[in-house]
Protein backbone atom coordinates (compact mmCIF):
# COMPACT_ATOMS: atom_id res chain seq x y z
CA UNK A 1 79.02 106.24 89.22
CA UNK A 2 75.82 104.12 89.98
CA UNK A 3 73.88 106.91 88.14
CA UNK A 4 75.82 106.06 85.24
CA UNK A 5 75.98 102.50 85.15
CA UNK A 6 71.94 102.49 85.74
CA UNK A 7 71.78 105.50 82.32
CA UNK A 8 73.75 102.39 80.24
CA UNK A 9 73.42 98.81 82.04
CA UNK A 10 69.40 99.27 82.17
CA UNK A 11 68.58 100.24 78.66
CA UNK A 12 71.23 97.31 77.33
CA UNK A 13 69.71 94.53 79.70
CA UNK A 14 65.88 95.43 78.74
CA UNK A 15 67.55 95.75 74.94
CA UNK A 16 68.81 92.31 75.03
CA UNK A 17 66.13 90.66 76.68
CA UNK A 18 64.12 92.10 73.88
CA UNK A 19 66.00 90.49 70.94
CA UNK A 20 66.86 87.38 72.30
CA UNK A 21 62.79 86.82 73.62
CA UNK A 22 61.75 84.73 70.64
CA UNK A 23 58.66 85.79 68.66
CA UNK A 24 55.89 84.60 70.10
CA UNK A 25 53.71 83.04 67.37
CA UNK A 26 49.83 83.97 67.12
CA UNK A 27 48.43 80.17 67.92
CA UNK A 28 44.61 79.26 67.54
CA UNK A 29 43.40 76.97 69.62
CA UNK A 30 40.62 75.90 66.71
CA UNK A 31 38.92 73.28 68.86
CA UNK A 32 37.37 75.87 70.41
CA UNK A 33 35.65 77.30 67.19
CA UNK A 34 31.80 76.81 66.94
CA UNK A 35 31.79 76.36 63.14
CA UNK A 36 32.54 73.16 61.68
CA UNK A 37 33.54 74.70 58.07
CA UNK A 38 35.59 77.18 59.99
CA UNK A 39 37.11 74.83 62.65
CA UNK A 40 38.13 72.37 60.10
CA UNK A 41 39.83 75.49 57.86
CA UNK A 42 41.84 76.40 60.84
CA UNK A 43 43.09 72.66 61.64
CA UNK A 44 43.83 72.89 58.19
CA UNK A 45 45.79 75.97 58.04
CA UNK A 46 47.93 74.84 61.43
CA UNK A 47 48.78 71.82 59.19
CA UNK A 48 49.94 73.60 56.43
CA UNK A 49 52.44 76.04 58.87
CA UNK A 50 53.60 72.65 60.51
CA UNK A 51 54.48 70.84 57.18
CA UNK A 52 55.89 74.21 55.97
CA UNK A 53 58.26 73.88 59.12
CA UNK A 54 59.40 70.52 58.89
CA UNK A 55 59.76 70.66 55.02
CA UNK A 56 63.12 70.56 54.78
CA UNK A 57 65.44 73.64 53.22
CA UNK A 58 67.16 72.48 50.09
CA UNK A 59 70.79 73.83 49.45
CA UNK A 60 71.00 76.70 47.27
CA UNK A 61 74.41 75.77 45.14
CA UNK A 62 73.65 71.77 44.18
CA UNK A 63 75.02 72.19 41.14
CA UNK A 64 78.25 74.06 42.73
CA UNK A 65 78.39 71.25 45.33
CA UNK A 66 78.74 68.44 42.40
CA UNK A 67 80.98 70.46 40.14
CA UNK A 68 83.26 70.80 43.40
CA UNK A 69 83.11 67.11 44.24
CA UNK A 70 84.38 66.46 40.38
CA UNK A 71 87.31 68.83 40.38
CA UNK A 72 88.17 67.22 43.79
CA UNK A 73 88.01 63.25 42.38
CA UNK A 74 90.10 64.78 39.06
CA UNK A 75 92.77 66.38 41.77
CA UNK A 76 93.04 62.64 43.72
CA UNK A 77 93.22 61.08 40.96
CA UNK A 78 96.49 62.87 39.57
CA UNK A 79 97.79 62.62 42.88
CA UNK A 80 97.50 58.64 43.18
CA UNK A 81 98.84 58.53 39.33
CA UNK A 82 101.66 60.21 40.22
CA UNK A 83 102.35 58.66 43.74
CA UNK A 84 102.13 55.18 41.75
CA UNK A 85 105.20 56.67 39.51
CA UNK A 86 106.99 57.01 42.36
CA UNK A 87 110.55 54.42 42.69
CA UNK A 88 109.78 52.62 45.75
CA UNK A 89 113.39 51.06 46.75
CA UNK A 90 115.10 51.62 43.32
């Protein structure tokens, strides 16, 4: 039985610890380049990745999202028009 569990429990563990590490990115550390044209090229570049990260992500279906938000103020609308037709007390 512990033969077993070791053949399947082993393998999953080192599989999940393998997905779930994240991926380690390649950094440069480019203070310590000697070349000022090269140095200032890899400061550069790390700005670049960083303002690539933080841009943000726009959504994909803005023109879904508005058409959606229409149909939805036409369907309230008809619903307070006919709420106001309603006899309150008659």
């Amino acid at each position: 039985m512990d033969s077993t569990l070791l053949k399947f429990a082993l393998p999953a563990v080192i599989a999940l610890a393998i997905s779930a590490a994240p991926a380690t990115a390649v950094e440069q550390n480019c203070r310590f380049i000697q070349a000022k044209p090269e140095r200032e090229a890899c400061y550069k570049r790390q700005e670049d990745e960083l303002a690539a990260k933080r841009r943000p992500v726009a959504p994909a279906n803005d023109g879904q999202t508005l058409e959606t938000l229409r149909q939805m103020r036409q369907d309230d609308d008809a619903v307070y028009r006919s709420i106001n037709n309603i006899c309150r007390g008659c």
